[in-house]
Protein backbone atom coordinates (compact mmCIF):
# COMPACT_ATOMS: atom_id res chain seq x y z
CA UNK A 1 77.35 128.37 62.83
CA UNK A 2 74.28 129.45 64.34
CA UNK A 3 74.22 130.31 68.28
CA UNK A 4 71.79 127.64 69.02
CA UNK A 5 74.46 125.04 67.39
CA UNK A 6 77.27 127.21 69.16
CA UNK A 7 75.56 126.27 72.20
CA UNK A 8 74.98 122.62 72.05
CA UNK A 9 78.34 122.16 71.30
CA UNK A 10 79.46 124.26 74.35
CA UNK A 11 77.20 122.04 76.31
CA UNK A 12 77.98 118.80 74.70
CA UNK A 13 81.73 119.79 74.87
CA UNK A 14 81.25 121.05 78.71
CA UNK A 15 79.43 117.42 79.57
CA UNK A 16 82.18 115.51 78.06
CA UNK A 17 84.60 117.39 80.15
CA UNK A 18 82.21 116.75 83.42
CA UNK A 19 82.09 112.71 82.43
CA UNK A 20 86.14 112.72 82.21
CA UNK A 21 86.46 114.70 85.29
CA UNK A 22 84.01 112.19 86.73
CA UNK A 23 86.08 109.75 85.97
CA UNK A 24 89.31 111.17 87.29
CA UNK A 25 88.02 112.12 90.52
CA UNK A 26 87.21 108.13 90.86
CA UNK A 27 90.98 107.12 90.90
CA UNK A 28 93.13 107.58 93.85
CA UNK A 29 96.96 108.27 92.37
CA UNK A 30 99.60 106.34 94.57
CA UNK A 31 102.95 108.33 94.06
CA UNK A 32 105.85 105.67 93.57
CA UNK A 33 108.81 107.11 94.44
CA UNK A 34 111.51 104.60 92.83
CA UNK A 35 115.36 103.75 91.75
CA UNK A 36 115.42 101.52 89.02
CA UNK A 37 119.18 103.03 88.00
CA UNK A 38 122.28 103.57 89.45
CA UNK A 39 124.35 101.80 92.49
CA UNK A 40 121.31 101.49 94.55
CA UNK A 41 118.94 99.73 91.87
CA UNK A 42 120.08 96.42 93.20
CA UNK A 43 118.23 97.47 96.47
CA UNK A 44 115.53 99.66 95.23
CA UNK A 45 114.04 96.97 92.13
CA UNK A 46 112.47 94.58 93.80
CA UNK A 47 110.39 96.41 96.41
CA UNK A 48 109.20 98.59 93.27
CA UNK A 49 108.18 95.71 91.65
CA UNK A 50 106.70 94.39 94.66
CA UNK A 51 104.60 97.98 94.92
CA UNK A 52 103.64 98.02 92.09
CA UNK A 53 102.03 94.56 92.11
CA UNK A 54 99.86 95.09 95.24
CA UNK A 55 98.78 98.09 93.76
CA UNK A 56 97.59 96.10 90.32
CA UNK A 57 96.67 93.25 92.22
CA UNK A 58 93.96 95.56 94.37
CA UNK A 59 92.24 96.79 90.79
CA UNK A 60 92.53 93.26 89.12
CA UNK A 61 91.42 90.76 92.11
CA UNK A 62 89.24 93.67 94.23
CA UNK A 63 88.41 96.09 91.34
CA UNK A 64 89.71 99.00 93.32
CA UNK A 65 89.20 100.35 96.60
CA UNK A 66 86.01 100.06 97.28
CA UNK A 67 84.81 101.18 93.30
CA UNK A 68 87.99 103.49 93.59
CA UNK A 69 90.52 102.53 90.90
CA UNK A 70 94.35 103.03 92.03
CA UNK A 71 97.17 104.45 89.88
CA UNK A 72 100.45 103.94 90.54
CA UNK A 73 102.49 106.65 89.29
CA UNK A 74 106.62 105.98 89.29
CA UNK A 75 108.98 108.74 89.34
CA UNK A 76 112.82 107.77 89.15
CA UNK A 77 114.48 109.04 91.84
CA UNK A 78 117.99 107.75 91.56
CA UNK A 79 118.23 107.75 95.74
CA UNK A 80 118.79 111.54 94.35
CA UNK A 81 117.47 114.43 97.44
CA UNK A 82 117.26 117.12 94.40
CA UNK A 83 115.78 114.41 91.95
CA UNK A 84 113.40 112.95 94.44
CA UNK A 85 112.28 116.27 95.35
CA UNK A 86 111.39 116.97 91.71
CA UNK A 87 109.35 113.66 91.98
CA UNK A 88 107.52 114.51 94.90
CA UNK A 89 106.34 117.95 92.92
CA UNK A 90 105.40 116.20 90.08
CA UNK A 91 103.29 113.15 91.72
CA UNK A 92 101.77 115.87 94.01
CA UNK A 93 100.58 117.92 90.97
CA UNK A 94 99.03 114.38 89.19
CA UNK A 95 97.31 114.29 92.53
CA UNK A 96 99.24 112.28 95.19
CA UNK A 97 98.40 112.71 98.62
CA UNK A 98 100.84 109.74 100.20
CA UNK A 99 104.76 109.84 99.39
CA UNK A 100 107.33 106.93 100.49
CA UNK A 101 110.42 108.13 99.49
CA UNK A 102 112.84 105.43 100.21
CA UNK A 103 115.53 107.37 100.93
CA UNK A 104 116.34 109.31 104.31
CA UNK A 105 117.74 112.40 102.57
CA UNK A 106 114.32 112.80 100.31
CA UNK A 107 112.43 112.33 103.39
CA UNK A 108 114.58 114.70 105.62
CA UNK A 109 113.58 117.22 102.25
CA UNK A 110 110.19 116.96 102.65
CA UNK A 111 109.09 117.01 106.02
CA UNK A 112 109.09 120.93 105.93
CA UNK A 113 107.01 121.02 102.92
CA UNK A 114 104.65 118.78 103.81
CA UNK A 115 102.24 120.25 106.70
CA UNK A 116 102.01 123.60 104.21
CA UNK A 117 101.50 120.85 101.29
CA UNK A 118 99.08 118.49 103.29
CA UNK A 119 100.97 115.54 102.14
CA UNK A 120 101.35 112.38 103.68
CA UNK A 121 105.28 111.31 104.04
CA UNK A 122 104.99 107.54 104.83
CA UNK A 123 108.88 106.91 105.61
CA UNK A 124 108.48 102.86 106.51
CA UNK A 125 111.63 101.67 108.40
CA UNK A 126 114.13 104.39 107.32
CA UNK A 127 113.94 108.85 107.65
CA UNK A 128 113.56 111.25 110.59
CA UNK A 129 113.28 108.53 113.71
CA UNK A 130 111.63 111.47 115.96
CA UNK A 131 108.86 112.01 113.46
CA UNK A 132 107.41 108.80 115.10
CA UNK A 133 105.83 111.61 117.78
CA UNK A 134 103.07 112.99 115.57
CA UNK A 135 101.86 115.56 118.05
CA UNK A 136 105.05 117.28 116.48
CA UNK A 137 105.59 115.59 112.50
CA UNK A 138 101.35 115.45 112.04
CA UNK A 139 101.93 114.32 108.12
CA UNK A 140 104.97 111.84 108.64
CA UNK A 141 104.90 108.23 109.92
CA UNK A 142 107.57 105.75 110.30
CA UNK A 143 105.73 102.39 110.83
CA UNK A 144 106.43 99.76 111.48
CA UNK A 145 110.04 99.97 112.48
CA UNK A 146 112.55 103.11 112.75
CA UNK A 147 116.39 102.52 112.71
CA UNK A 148 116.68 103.28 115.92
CA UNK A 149 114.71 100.83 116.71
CA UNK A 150 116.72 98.45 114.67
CA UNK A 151 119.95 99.89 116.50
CA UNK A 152 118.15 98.52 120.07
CA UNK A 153 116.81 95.32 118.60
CA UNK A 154 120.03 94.37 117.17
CA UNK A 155 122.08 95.12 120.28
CA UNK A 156 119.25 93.29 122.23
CA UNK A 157 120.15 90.27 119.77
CA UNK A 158 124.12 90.44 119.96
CA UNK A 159 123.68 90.76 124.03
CA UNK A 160 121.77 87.89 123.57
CA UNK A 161 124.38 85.73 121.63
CA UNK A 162 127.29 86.76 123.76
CA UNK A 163 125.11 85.47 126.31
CA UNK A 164 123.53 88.32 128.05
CA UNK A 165 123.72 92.09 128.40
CA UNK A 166 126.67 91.47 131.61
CA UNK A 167 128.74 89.67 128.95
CA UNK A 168 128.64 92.88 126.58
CA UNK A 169 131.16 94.63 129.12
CA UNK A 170 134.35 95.24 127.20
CA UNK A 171 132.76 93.31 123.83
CA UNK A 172 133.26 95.26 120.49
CA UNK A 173 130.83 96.31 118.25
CA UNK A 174 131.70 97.70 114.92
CA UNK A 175 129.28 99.94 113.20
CA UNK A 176 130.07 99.92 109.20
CA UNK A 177 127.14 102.55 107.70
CA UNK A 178 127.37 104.51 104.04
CA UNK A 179 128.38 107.57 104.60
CA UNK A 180 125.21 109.50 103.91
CA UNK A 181 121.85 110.42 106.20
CA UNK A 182 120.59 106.92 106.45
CA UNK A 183 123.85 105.48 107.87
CA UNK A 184 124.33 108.55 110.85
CA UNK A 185 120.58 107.86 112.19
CA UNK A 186 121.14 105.58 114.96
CA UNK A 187 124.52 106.63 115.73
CA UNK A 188 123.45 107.76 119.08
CA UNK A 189 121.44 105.56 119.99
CA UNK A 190 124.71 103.07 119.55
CA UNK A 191 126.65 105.19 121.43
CA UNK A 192 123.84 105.28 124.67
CA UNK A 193 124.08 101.30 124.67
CA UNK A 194 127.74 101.43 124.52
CA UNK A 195 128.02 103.96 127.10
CA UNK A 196 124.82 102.00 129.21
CA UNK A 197 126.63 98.53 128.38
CA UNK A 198 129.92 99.40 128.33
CA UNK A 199 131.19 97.91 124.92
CA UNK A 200 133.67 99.94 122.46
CA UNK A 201 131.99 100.65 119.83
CA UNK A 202 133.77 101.32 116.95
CA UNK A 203 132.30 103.65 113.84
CA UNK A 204 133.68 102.66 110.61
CA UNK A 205 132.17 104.98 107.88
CA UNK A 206 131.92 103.90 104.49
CA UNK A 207 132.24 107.10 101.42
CA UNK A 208 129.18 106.02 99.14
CA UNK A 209 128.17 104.54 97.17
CA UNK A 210 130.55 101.97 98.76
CA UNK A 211 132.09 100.13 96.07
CA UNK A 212 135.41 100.43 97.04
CA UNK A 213 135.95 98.57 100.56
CA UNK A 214 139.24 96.29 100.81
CA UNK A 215 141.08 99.03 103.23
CA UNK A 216 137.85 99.27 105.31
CA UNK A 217 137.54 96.00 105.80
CA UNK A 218 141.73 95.36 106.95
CA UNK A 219 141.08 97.85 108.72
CA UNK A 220 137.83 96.22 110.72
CA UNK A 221 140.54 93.08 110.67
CA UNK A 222 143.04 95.25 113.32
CA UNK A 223 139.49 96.00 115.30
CA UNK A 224 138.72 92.41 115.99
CA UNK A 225 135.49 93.09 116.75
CA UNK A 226 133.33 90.52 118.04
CA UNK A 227 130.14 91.53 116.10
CA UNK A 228 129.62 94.27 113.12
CA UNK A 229 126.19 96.06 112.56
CA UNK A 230 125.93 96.81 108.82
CA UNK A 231 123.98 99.39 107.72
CA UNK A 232 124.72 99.96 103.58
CA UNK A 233 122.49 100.18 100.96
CA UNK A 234 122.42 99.01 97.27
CA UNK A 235 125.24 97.25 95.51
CA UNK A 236 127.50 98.19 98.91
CA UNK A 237 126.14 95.47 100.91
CA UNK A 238 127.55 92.73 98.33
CA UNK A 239 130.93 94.07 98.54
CA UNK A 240 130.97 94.25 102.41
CA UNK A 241 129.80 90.76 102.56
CA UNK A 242 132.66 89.73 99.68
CA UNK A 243 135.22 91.71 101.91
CA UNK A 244 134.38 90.47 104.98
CA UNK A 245 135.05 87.03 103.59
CA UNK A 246 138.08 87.88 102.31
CA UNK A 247 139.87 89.11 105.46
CA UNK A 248 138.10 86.13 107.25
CA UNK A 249 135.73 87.98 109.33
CA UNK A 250 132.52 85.29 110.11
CA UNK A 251 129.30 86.65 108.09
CA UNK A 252 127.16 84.58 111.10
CA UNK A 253 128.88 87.46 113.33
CA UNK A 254 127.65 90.31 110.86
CA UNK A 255 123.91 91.49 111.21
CA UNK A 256 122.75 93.54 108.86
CA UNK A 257 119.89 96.24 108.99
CA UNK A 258 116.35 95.40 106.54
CA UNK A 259 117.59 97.39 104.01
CA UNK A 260 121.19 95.60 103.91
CA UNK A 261 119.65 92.26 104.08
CA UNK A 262 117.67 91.85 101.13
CA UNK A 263 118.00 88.72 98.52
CA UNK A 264 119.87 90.90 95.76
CA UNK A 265 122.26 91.64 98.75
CA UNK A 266 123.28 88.16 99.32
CA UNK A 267 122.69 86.45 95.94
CA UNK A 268 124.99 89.89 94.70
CA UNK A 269 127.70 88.28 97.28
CA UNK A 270 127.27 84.51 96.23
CA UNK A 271 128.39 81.62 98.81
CA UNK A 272 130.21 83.83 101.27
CA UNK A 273 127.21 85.31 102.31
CA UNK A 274 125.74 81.67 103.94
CA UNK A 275 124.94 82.73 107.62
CA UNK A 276 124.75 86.62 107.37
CA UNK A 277 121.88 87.75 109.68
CA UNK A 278 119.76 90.34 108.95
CA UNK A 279 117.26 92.41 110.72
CA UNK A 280 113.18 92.77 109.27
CA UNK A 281 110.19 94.35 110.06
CA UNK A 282 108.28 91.17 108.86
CA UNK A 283 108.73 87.74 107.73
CA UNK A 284 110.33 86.34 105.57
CA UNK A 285 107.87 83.08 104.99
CA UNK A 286 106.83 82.73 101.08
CA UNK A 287 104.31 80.63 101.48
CA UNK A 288 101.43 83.32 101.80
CA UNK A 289 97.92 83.47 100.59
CA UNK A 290 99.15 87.20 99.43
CA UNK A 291 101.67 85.08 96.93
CA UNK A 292 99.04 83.03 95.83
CA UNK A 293 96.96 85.96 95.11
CA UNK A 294 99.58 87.84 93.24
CA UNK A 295 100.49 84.70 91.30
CA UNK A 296 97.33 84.36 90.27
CA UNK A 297 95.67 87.18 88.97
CA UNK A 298 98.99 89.06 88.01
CA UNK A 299 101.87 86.54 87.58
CA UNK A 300 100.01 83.56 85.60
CA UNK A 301 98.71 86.49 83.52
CA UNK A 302 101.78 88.08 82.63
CA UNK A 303 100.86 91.05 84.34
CA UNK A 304 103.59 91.28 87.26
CA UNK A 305 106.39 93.92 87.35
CA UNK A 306 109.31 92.70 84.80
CA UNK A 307 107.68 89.19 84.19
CA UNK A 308 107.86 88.24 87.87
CA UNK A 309 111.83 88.36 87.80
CA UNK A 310 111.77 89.45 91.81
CA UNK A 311 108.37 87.99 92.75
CA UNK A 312 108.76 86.41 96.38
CA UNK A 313 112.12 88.16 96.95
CA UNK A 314 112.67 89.65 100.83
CA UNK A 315 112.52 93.38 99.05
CA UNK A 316 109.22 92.04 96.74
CA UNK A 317 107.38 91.53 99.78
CA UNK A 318 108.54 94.37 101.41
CA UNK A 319 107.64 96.92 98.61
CA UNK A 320 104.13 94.89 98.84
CA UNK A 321 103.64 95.81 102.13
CA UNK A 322 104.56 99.39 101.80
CA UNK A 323 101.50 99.45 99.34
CA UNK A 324 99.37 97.42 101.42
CA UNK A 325 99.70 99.99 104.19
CA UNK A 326 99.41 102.89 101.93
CA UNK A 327 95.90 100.81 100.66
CA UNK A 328 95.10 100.44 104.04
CA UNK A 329 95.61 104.02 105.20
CA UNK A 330 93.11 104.77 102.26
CA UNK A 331 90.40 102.28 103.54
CA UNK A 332 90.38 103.62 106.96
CA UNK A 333 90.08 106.75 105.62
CA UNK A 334 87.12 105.66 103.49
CA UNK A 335 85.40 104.49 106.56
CA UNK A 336 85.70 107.87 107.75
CA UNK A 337 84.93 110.44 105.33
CA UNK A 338 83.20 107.96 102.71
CA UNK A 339 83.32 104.57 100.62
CA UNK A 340 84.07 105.65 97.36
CA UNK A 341 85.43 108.48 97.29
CA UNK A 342 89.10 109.66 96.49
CA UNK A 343 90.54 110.89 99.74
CA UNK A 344 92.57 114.14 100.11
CA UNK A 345 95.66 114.57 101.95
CA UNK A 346 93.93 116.05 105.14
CA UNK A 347 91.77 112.22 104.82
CA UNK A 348 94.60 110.15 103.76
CA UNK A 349 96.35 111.44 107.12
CA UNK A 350 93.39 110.19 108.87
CA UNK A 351 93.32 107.18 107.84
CA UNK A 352 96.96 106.31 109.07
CA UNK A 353 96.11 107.60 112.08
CA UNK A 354 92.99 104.87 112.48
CA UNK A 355 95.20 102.23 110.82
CA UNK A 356 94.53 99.25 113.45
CA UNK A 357 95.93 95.69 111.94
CA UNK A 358 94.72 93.23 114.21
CA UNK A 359 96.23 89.41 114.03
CA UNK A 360 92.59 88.68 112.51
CA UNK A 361 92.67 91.66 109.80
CA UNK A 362 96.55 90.41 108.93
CA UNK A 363 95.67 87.08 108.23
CA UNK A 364 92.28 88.28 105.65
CA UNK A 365 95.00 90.22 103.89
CA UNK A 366 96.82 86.88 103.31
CA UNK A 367 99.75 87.81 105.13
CA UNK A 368 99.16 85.75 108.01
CA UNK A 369 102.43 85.09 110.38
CA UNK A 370 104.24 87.62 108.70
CA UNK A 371 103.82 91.04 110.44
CA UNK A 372 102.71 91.57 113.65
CA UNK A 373 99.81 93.42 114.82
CA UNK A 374 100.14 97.48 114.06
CA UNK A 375 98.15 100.01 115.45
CA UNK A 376 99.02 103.50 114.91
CA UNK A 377 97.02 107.07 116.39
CA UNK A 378 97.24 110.96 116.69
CA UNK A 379 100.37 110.72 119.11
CA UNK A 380 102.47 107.35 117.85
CA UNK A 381 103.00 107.24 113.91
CA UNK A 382 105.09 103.84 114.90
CA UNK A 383 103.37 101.26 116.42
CA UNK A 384 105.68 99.12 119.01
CA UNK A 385 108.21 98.54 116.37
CA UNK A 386 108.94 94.63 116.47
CA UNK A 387 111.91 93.17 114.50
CA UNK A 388 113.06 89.51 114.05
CA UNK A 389 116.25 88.11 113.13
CA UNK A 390 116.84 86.35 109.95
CA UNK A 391 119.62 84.35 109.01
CA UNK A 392 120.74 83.36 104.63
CA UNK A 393 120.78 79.77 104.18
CA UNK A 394 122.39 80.23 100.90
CA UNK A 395 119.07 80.17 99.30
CA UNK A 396 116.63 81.21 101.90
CA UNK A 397 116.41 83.28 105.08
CA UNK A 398 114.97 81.82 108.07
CA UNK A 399 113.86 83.24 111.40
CA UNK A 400 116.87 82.59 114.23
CA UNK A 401 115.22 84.82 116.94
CA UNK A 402 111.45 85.45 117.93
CA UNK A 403 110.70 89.18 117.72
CA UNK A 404 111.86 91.56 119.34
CA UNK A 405 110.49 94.37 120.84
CA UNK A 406 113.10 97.44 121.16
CA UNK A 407 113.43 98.92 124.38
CA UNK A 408 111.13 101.94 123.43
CA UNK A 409 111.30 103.25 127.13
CA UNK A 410 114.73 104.03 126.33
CA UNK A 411 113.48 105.83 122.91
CA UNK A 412 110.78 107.27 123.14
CA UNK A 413 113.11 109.55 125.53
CA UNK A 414 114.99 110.35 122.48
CA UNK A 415 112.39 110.38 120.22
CA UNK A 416 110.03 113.09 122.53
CA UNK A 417 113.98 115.05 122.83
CA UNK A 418 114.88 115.18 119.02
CA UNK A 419 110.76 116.21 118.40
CA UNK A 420 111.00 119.04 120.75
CA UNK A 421 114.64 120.40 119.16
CA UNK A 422 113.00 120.51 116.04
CA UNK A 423 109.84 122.35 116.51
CA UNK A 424 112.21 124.75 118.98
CA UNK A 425 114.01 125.01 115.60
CA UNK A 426 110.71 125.28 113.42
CA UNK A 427 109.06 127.57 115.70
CA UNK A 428 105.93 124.28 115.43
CA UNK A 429 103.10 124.19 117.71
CA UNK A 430 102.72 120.94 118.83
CA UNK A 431 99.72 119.37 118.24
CA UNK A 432 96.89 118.13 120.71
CA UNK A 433 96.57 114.35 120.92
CA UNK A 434 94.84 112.02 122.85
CA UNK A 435 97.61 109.46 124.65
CA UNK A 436 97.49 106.07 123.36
């Protein structure tokens, strides 16, 4: 070959490569950290599916963000730490810049690596409570809702059925968790209401993954406590529910935390789970334009996750709203550094911290009534944390409380106090914020 030809091709081969690159550069990868197997997949299926399908709905009905097409890249995690941190290598290398883990452990795994790795950790509702302060955890966030904050909204609901926070004097409260990182988070914040309140509280671990509960629950029987908090996870929650029916303990005194009160939780249990409560970070309504949207340009098309099999479902919507947060995030940070254009971690982080959901920007998204307003900055990676009560109707769950705001002057204590211990521990500068 002549060197003329050997250098058109060079350049013909060399533009080629610059027109794919050019291409690549135009999608944003959205890491999908999922469990589709194991004990847990009961849990972790539908809010996969429901990621998933926001995700695909924002390229079919929007065409991308802005021109920016979205990829959502799954990695099976198992609700594995070591497995999950091989997923978060392997997403980060296809380019992810935002990470939900589901799972406490993962999370607890990653927070170290990700200030060196400029990663976004977007723990919604479970991990590290304290990494709300984000003068101290600058790349995690824990919006909308932290269990701690569940722990004070669902004591603020029990007071509230026993008629009061006097009544809870000399009241017991049982506390039946999985064994594992997510279950010990809001131990102490149980024990300061307990102490505060004066109820015994009574902390009934559970070895995971929880299959196995028929001496728990006789055991929980001998307690006689007059509500239990239930904070399991995957195919556990069924068989607490089942169990708790079987040594006649009421499921309308059991509340469950979101990720125990899901609709393969109770549907799992069948009719003994009619009038378990449950705690969420939104609502539980189906009839949303967001549904309508989904059905419509994903569903009718047979283009939603598994045929649709979970579409609507508690976890659906929840998984949905993890991606809409994470698409969110990305927009902000669009109207920052530029329309168009993929954002880095660095910009994705910036974007969280100017995510501002007014009751007006909620209801464009088509979720209208069923999250409350959410504005996060440099300092608070939370928001004000409001949960509501929800209550099975055997087909259903329906509100049975408005929403409730946890007593965050009575955390934020705790969450400034478990910050500081860790970057005394880290040797980590804490970082200058503004107050909001």
């Amino acid at each position: 070959m002549k060197a003329s030809k050997w250098i058109a091709s060079l350049v013909a081969g060399a533009a080629l490569a610059g027109s794919a690159f050019a291409a690549l550069a135009q999608e944003q990868v959205i890491p999908s950290m999922v469990y589709r197997t194991g004990p847990y997949a009961p849990s972790g299926i539908p809010v996969a599916d429901g990621f998933a399908d926001y995700i695909n709905l924002v390229n079919e009905r929007d065409g991308g963000l802005n021109g920016v097409k979205l990829r959502n890249e799954e990695c099976e995690t198992q609700y594995n730490t070591e497995r999950g941190v091989e997923c978060y290598e392997r997403l980060k290398a296809l380019g992810g810049t935002i990470f939900s883990p589901y799972s406490t452990g993962i999370t607890y795994a990653l927070i170290d690596r990700a200030p060196t790795d400029k990663s976004v950790i977007f723990s919604m509702g479970y991990g590290r409570a304290a990494a709300t302060v984000g003068n101290i955890f600058p790349w995690v966030f824990t919006a909308p809702a932290t269990y701690w904050g569940g722990a004070s909204a669902g004591i603020q609901y029990i007071a509230k059925e026993l008629g009061g926070k006097d009544k809870m004097k000399g009241k017991k409260v049982a506390y039946v968790y999985i064994d594992i990182a997510y279950g010990k988070e809001p131990i102490p914040v149980f024990q300061n209401y307990a102490q505060e309140l004066g109820f015994q509280l009574e902390l009934v671990p559970v070895p995971a993954p929880g299959l196995e509960q028929k001496s728990i629950w006789l055991q929980i029987r001998q307690m006689r406590p007059d509500y239990v908090y239930l904070q399991g996870w995957g195919a556990m929650n069924a068989v607490s529910l089942k169990e708790a029916a079987a040594v006649g303990f009421a499921r309308e005194k059991m509340v469950g935390v979101w990720w125990a009160s899901q609709d393969s939780d109770v549907q799992a249990a069948g009719a003994v789970a009619k009038g378990y409560k449950g705690l969420t970070f939104h609502g539980a309504s189906k009839d949303l334009q967001l549904l309508k949207d989904l059905k419509k340009h994903l569903l009718d098309k047979g283009k939603a996750s598994q045929g649709g099999k979970h579409f609507g479902e508690i976890g659906y919507l929840r998984g949905a709203m993890n991606a809409m947060l994470t698409v969110e995030a990305l927009r902000a940070a669009q109207e920052k550094h530029g329309k168009g254009k993929v954002m880095n971690g660095e910009q994705s982080r910036d974007g969280f911290e100017a995510l501002n959901l007014t009751d007006a920007s909620i209801d464009k998204l088509g979720l209208k009534g069923f999250l409350q307003p959410l504005k996060l900055a440099c300092d608070n990676h939370l928001g004000d944390g409001k949960i509501q009560v929800v209550q099975w109707q055997g087909d259903q769950w329906k509100p049975v409380s408005d929403w409730i705001l946890p007593e965050n002057q009575k955390l934020w204590p705790l969450y400034l106090k478990d910050a500081d211990a860790y970057a005394r521990e880290k040797n980590v500068a804490s970082r200058s914020c503004a107050r909001s």
